[in-house]
Protein backbone atom coordinates (compact mmCIF):
# COMPACT_ATOMS: atom_id res chain seq x y z
CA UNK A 1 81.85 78.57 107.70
CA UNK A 2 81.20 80.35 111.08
CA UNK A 3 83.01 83.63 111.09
CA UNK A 4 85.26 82.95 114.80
CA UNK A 5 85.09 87.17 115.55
CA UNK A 6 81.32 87.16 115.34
CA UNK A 7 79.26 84.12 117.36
CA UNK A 8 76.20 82.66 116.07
CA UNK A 9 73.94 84.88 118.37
CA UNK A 10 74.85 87.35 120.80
CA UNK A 11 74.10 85.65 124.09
CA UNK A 12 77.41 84.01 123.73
CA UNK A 13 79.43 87.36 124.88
CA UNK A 14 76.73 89.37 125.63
CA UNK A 15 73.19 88.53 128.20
CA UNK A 16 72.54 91.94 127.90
CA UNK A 17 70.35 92.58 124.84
CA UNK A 18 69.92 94.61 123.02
CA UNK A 19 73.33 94.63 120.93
CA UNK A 20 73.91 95.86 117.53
CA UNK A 21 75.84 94.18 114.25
CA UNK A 22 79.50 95.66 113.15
CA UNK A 23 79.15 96.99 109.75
CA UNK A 24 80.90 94.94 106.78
CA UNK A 25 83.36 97.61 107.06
CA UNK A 26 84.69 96.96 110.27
CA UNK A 27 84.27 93.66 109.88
CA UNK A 28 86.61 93.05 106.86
CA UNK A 29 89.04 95.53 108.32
CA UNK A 30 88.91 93.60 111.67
CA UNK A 31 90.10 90.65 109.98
CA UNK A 32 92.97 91.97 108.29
CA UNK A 33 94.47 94.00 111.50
CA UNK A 34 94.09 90.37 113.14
CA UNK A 35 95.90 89.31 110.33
CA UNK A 36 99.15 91.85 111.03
CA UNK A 37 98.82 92.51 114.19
CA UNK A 38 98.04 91.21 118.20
CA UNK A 39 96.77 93.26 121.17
CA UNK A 40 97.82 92.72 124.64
CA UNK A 41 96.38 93.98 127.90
CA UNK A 42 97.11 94.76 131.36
CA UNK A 43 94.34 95.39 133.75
CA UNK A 44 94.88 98.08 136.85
CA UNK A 45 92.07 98.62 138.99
CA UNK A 46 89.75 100.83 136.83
CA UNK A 47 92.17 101.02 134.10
CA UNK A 48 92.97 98.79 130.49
CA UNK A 49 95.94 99.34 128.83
CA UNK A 50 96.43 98.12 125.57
CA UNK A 51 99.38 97.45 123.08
CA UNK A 52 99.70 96.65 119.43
CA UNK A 53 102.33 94.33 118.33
CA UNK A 54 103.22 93.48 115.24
CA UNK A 55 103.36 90.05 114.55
CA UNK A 56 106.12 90.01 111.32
CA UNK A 57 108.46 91.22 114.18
CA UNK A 58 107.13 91.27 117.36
CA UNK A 59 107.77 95.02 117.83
CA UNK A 60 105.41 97.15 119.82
CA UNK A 61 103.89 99.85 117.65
CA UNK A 62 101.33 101.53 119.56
CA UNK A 63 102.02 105.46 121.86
CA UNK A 64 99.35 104.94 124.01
CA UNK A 65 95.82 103.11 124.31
CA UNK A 66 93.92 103.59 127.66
CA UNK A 67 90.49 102.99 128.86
CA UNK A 68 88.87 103.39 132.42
CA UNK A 69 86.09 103.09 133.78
CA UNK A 70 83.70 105.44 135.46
CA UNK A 71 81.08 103.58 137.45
CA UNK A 72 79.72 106.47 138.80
CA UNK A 73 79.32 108.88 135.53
CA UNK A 74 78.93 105.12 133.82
CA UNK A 75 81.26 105.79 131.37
CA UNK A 76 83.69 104.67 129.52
CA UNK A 77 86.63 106.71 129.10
CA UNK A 78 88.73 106.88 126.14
CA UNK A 79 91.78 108.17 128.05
CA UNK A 80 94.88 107.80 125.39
CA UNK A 81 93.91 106.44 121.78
CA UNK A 82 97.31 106.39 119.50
CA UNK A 83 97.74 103.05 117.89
CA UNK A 84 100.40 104.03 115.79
CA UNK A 85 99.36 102.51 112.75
CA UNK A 86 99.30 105.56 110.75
CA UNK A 87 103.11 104.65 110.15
CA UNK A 88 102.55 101.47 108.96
CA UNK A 89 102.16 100.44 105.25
CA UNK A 90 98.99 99.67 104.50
CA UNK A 91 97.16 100.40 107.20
CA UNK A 92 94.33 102.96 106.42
CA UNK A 93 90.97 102.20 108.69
CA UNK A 94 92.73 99.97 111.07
CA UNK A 95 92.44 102.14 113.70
CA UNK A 96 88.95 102.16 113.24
CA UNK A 97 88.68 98.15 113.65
CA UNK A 98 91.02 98.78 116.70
CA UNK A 99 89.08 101.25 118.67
CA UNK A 100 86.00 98.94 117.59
CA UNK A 101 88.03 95.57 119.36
CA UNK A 102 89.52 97.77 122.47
CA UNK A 103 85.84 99.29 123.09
CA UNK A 104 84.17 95.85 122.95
CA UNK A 105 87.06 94.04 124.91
CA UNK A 106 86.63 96.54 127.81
CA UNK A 107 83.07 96.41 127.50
CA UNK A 108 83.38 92.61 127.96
CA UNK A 109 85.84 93.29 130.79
CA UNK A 110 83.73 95.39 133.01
CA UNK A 111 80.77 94.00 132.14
CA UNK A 112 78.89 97.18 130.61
CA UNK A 113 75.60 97.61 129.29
CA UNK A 114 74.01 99.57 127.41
CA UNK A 115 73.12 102.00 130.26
CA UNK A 116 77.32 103.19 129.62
CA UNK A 117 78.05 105.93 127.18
CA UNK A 118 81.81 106.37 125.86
CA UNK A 119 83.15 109.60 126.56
CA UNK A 120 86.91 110.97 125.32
CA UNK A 121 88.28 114.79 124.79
CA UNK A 122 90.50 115.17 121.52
CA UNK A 123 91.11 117.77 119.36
CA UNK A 124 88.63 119.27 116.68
CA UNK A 125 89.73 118.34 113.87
CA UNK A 126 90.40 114.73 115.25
CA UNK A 127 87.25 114.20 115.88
CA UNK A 128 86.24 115.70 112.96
CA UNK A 129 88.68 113.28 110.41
CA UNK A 130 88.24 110.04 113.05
CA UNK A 131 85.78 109.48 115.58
CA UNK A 132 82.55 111.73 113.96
CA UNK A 133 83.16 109.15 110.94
CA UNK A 134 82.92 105.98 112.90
CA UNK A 135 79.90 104.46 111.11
CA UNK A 136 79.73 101.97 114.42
CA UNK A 137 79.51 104.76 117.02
CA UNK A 138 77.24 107.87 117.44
CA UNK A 139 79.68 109.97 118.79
CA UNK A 140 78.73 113.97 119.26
CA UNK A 141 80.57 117.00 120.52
CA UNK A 142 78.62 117.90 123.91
CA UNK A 143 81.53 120.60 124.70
CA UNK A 144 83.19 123.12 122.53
CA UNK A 145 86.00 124.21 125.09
CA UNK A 146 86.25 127.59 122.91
CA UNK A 147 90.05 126.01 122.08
CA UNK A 148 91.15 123.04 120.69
CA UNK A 149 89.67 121.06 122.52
CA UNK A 150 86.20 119.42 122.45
CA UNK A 151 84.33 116.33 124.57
CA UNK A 152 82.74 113.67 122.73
CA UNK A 153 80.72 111.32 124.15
CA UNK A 154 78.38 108.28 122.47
CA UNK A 155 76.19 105.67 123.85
CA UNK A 156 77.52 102.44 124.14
CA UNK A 157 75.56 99.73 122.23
CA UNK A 158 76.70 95.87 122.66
CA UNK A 159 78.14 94.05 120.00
CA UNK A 160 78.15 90.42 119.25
CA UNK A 161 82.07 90.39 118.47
CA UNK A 162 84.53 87.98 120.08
CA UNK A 163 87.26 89.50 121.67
CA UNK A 164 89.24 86.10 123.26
CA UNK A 165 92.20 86.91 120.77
CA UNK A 166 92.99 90.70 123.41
CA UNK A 167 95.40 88.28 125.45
CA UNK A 168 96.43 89.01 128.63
CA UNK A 169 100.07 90.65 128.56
CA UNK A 170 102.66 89.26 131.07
């Protein structure tokens, strides 16, 4: 059977070879957030903001998850990532297959290719225990701010995942 998150070739989401193949590990962890959870999004301008609702109750479980888009730097900005699964049972690596959907959704969005890098600030040791161990991303610290603080950027590379189940939020 044809898995529905991942089409046959990538030309059906994506004219803009080349595009690389989600691990198994997002993959199976893709499926079971779709299986707890829907995303929503709302579209400003430049900007995608995302929720997380989960579907037992409908309740809204996510801080914050921006996106925008720098045309000029061509760059995607990871503004606000806090899904708020980390308080939900059963959840470990979740956000991972979130961040993977939201990245590829916006990607899909504003048409990017793989001319775009991702770029987002966090703290250290966030980056450190999240995004440097994102087996689907490259990302690297290109600035130490001498703090807390450090910039992270990664090229973007298209992927052949479906993202028509992000609906629109009203």
């Amino acid at each position: 059977m044809r898995n529905p998150l991942f089409p046959s070739s990538a030309t059906e989401l994506h004219s803009k070879l080349p595009c690389c193949t989600p691990t198994k590990f997002i993959t199976d962890h893709i499926v079971l957030l779709l299986s707890r959870f829907s995303i929503l999004f709302k579209i400003d301008g430049s900007r995608i903001e995302y929720r997380l609702i989960r579907d037992k109750d409908g309740e809204d479980i996510s801080f914050s998850m921006i996106f925008c888009i720098n045309r000029f730097a061509r760059q995607l900005h990871v503004s606000k990532f806090y899904p708020g699964l980390f308080r939900q049972s059963d959840c470990k690596y979740l956000s991972a297959a979130t961040f993977f959907l939201l990245i590829h959704h916006c990607a899909e969005i504003f048409a990017l290719d793989q001319s775009y890098s991702l770029f987002l600030q966090c703290r250290r040791n966030i980056f450190e225990e999240f995004y440097s161990s994102l087996a689907d991303f490259s990302f690297k610290v290109i600035r130490d701010t001498n703090g807390e603080n450090v910039d992270v950027s990664a090229p973007y590379h298209p992927s052949p995942v479906n993202t028509a189940m992000i609906i629109a939020d009203s």
